[in-house]
Protein backbone atom coordinates (compact mmCIF):
# COMPACT_ATOMS: atom_id res chain seq x y z
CA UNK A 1 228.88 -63.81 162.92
CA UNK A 2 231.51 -61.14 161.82
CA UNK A 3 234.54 -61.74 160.49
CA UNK A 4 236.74 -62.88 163.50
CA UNK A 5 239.55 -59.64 162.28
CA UNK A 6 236.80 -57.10 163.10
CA UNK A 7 237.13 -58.50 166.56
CA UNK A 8 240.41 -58.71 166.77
CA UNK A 9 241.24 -55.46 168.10
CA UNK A 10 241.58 -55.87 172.05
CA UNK A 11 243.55 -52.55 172.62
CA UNK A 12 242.71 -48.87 172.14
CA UNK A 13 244.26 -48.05 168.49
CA UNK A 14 247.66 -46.39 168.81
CA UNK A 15 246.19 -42.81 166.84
CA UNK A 16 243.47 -42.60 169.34
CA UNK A 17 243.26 -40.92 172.33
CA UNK A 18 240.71 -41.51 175.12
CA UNK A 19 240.62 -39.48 178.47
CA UNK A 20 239.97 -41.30 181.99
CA UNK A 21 236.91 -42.52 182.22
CA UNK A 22 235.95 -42.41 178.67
CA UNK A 23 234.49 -45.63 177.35
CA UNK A 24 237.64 -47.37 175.22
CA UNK A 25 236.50 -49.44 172.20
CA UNK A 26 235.99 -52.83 172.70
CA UNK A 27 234.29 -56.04 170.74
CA UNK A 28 231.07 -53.83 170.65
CA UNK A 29 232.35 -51.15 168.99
CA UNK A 30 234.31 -52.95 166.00
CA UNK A 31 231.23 -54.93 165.73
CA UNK A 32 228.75 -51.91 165.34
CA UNK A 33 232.05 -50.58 162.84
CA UNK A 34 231.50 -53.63 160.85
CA UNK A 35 227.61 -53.32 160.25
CA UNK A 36 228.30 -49.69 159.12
CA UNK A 37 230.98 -50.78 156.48
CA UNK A 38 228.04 -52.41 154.43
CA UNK A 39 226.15 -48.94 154.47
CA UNK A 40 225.78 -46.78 151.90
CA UNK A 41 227.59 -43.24 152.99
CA UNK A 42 228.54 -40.44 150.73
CA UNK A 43 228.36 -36.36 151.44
CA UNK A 44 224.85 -36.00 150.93
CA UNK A 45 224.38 -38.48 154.32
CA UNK A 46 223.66 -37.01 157.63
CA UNK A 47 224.88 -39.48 160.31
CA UNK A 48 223.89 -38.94 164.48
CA UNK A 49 226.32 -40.97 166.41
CA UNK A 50 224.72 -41.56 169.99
CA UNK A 51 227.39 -42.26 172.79
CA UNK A 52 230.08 -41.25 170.62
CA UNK A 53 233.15 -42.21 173.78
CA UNK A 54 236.19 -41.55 171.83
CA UNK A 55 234.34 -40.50 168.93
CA UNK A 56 235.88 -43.90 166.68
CA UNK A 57 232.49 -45.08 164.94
CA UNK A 58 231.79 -41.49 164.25
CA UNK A 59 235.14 -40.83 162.78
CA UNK A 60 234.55 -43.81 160.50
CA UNK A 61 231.55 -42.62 159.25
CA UNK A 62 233.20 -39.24 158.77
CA UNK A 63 236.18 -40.96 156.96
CA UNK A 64 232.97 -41.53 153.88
CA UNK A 65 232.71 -38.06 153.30
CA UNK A 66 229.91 -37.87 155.48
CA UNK A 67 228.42 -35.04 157.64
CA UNK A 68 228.66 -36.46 161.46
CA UNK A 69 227.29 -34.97 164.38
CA UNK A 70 228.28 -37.19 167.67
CA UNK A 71 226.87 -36.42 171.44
CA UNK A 72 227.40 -37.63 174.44
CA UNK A 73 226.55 -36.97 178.15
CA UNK A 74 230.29 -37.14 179.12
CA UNK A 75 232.22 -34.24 178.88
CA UNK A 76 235.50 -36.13 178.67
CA UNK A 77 233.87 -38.21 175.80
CA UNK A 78 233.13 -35.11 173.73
CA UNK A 79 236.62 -33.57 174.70
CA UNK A 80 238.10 -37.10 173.41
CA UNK A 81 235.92 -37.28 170.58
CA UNK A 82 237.36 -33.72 169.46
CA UNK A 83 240.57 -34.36 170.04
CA UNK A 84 240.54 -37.60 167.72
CA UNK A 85 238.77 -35.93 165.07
CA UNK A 86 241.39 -32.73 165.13
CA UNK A 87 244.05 -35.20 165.42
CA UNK A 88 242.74 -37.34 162.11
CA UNK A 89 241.50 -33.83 160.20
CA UNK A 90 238.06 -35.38 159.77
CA UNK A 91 234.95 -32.99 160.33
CA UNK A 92 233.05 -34.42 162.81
CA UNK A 93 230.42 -32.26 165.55
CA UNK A 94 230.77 -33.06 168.53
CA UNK A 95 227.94 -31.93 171.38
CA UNK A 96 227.49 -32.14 174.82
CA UNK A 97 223.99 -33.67 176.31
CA UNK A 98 221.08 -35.96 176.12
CA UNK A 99 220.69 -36.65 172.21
CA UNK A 100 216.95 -36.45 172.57
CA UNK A 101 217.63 -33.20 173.46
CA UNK A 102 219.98 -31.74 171.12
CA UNK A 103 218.89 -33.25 168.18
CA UNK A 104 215.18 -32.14 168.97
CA UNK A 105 213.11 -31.36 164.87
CA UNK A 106 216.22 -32.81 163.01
CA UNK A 107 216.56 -36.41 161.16
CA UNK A 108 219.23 -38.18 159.71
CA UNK A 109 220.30 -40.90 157.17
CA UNK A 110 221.90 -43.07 159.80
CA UNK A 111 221.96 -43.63 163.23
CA UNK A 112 224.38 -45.30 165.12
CA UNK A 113 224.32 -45.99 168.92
CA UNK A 114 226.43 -48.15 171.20
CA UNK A 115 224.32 -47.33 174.19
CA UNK A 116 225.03 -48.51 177.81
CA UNK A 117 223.42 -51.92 178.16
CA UNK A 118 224.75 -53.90 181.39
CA UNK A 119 222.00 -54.76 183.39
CA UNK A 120 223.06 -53.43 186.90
CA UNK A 121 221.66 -54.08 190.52
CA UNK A 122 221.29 -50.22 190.65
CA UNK A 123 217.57 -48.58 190.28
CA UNK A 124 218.86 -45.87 187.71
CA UNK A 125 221.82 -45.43 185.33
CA UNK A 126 224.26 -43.65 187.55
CA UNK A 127 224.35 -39.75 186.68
CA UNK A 128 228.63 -39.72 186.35
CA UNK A 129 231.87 -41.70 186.59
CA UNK A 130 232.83 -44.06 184.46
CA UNK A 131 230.17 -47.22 184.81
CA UNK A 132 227.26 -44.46 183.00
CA UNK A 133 228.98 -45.46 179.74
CA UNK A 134 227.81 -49.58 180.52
CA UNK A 135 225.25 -49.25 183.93
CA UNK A 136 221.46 -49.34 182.17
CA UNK A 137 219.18 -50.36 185.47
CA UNK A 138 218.04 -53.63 186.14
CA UNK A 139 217.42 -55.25 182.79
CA UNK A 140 220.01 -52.99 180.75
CA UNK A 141 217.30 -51.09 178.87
CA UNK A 142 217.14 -47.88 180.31
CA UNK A 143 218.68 -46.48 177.00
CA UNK A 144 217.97 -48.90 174.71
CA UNK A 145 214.70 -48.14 175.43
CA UNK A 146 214.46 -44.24 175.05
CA UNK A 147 216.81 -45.12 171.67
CA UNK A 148 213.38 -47.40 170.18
CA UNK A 149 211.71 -44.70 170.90
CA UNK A 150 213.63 -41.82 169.64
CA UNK A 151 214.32 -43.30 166.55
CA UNK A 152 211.45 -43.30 164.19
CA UNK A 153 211.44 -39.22 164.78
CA UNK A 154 215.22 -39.12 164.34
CA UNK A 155 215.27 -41.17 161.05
CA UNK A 156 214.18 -39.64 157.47
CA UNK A 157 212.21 -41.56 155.46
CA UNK A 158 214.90 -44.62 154.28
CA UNK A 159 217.52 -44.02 157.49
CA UNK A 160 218.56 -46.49 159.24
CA UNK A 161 219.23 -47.23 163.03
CA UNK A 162 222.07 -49.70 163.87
CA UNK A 163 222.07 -50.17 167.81
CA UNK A 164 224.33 -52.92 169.57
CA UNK A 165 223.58 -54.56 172.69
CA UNK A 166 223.74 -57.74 174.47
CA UNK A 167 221.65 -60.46 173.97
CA UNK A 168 221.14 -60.10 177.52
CA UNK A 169 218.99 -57.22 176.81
CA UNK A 170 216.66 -58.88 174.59
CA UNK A 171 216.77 -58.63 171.20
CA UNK A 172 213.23 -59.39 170.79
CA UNK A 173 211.98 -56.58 172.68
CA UNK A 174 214.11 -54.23 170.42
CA UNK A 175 212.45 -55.44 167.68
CA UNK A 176 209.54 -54.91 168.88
CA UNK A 177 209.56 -51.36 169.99
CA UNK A 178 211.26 -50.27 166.95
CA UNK A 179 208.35 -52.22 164.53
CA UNK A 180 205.84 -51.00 167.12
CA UNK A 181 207.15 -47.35 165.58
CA UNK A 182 206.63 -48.15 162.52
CA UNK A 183 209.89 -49.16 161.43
CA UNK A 184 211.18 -52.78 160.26
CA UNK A 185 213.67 -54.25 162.16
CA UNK A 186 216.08 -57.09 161.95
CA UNK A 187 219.12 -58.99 163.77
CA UNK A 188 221.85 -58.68 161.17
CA UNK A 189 224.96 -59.70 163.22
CA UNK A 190 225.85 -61.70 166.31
CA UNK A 191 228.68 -62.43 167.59
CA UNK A 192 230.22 -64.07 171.21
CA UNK A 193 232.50 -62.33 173.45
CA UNK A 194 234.05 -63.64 177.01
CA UNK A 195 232.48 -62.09 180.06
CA UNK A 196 234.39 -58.72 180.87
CA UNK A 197 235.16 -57.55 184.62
CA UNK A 198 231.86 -55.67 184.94
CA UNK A 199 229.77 -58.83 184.16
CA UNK A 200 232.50 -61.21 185.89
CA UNK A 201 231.82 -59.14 188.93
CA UNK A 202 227.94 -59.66 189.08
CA UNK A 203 227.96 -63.05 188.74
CA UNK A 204 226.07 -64.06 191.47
CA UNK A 205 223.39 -61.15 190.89
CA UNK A 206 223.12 -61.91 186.89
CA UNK A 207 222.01 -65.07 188.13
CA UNK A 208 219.58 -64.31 190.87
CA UNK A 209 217.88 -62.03 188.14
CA UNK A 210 217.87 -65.23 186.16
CA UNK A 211 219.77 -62.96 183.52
CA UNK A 212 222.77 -64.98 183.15
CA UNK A 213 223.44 -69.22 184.02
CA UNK A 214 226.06 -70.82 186.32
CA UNK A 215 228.11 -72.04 183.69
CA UNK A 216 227.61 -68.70 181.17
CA UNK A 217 231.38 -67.54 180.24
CA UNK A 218 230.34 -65.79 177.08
CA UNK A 219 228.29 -62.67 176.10
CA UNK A 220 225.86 -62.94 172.76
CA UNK A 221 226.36 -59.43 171.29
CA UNK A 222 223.77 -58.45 168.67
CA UNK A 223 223.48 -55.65 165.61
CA UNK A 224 219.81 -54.35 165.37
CA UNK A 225 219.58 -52.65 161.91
CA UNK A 226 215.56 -50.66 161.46
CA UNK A 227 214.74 -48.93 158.43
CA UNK A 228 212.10 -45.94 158.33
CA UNK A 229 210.32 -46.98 155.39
């Protein structure tokens, strides 16, 4: 478990702003903060933050002396994620799209992703609004999945991935892609969060799916940390 002050922060940080619709940071995001604290940054590192929202764990990584490059398939993310990097003076690149995409031939030190992970009654991840930044199909993996598999091409020889997700997602099959890729993987933090609205709301479905129990109140969210060898 993290320390419980990394969790502590409930509210959107008064010197950051984030646009309607834009993915505010939650017990997630101070979690995958945490994990990068213990990582070795200086300006020789080249960090890819995936789902950047208001840009905050790339900022953090930027505040190392880092070179950052965020994306996201939001524009109002990557507007947000500007703004809060012209409004901190930290360099930070911010691009628009699929990060498959737009980081196609590169690698990196470190990459950091807080993908969508809520496994949702719809088919598909839903293309815009809001719920793309948490909706990941049926069993929450539809990013996840594409970030296992993304990753070994994306890393340089010694990067390292740190992903967050639920343990509703499971964990296990994380690790498994990612060592399937050739890179060793590990569960490095976990930590327990109350059900939000989203989850609160599908009750009845999480449970059909045999995802969730009656009595479950509390979400197991998990740090994955691979290394390219």
């Amino acid at each position: 478990m993290v320390p419980s002050t990394a969790l502590a922060f409930g509210t959107l940080p008064r010197a950051l702003i984030a646009l309607p619709g834009v993915y505010r940071p939650q017990a997630d995001t101070w979690l995958l903060a945490e994990a990068l604290s213990h990582e070795r940054m200086d300006a020789d590192t080249d960090v890819l933050d995936i789902g950047t929202g208001t840009g905050v764990i790339a900022l953090s990584a930027a505040r190392t002396g880092a070179r950052v490059e965020a994306v996201d398939v939001s524009w109002p993310a990557v507007i947000a994620a500007g703004l809060n990097a012209f409004r901190q003076r930290l360099p930070l690149r911010v691009t628009h799209g699929d990060f498959a995409t737009r980081t196609q031939g590169r690698r990196f030190d470190v990459v950091l992703a807080n993908p969508p992970y809520v496994p949702s009654p719809r088919s598909r991840p839903p293309p815009h609004g809001a719920a793309r930044a948490w909706d990941a199909g049926p069993d929450g993996r539809a990013v996840i999945d594409r970030v296992c598999a993304c990753a070994p091409s994306l890393l340089r020889p010694g990067g390292v991935l740190l992903m967050v997700h639920s343990g509703m997602c499971g964990p296990p099959a994380t690790l498994a892609r990612l060592e399937a890729g050739g890179l060793s993987a590990e569960v490095t933090a976990r930590a327990s969060v109350p059900w939000g609205l989203v989850l609160r709301a599908r009750r009845t479905w999480l449970q059909k799916q045999g995802i969730a129990g009656a009595g479950d109140e509390h979400e197991e969210l998990v740090i994955i940390r691979a290394e390219r060898p």
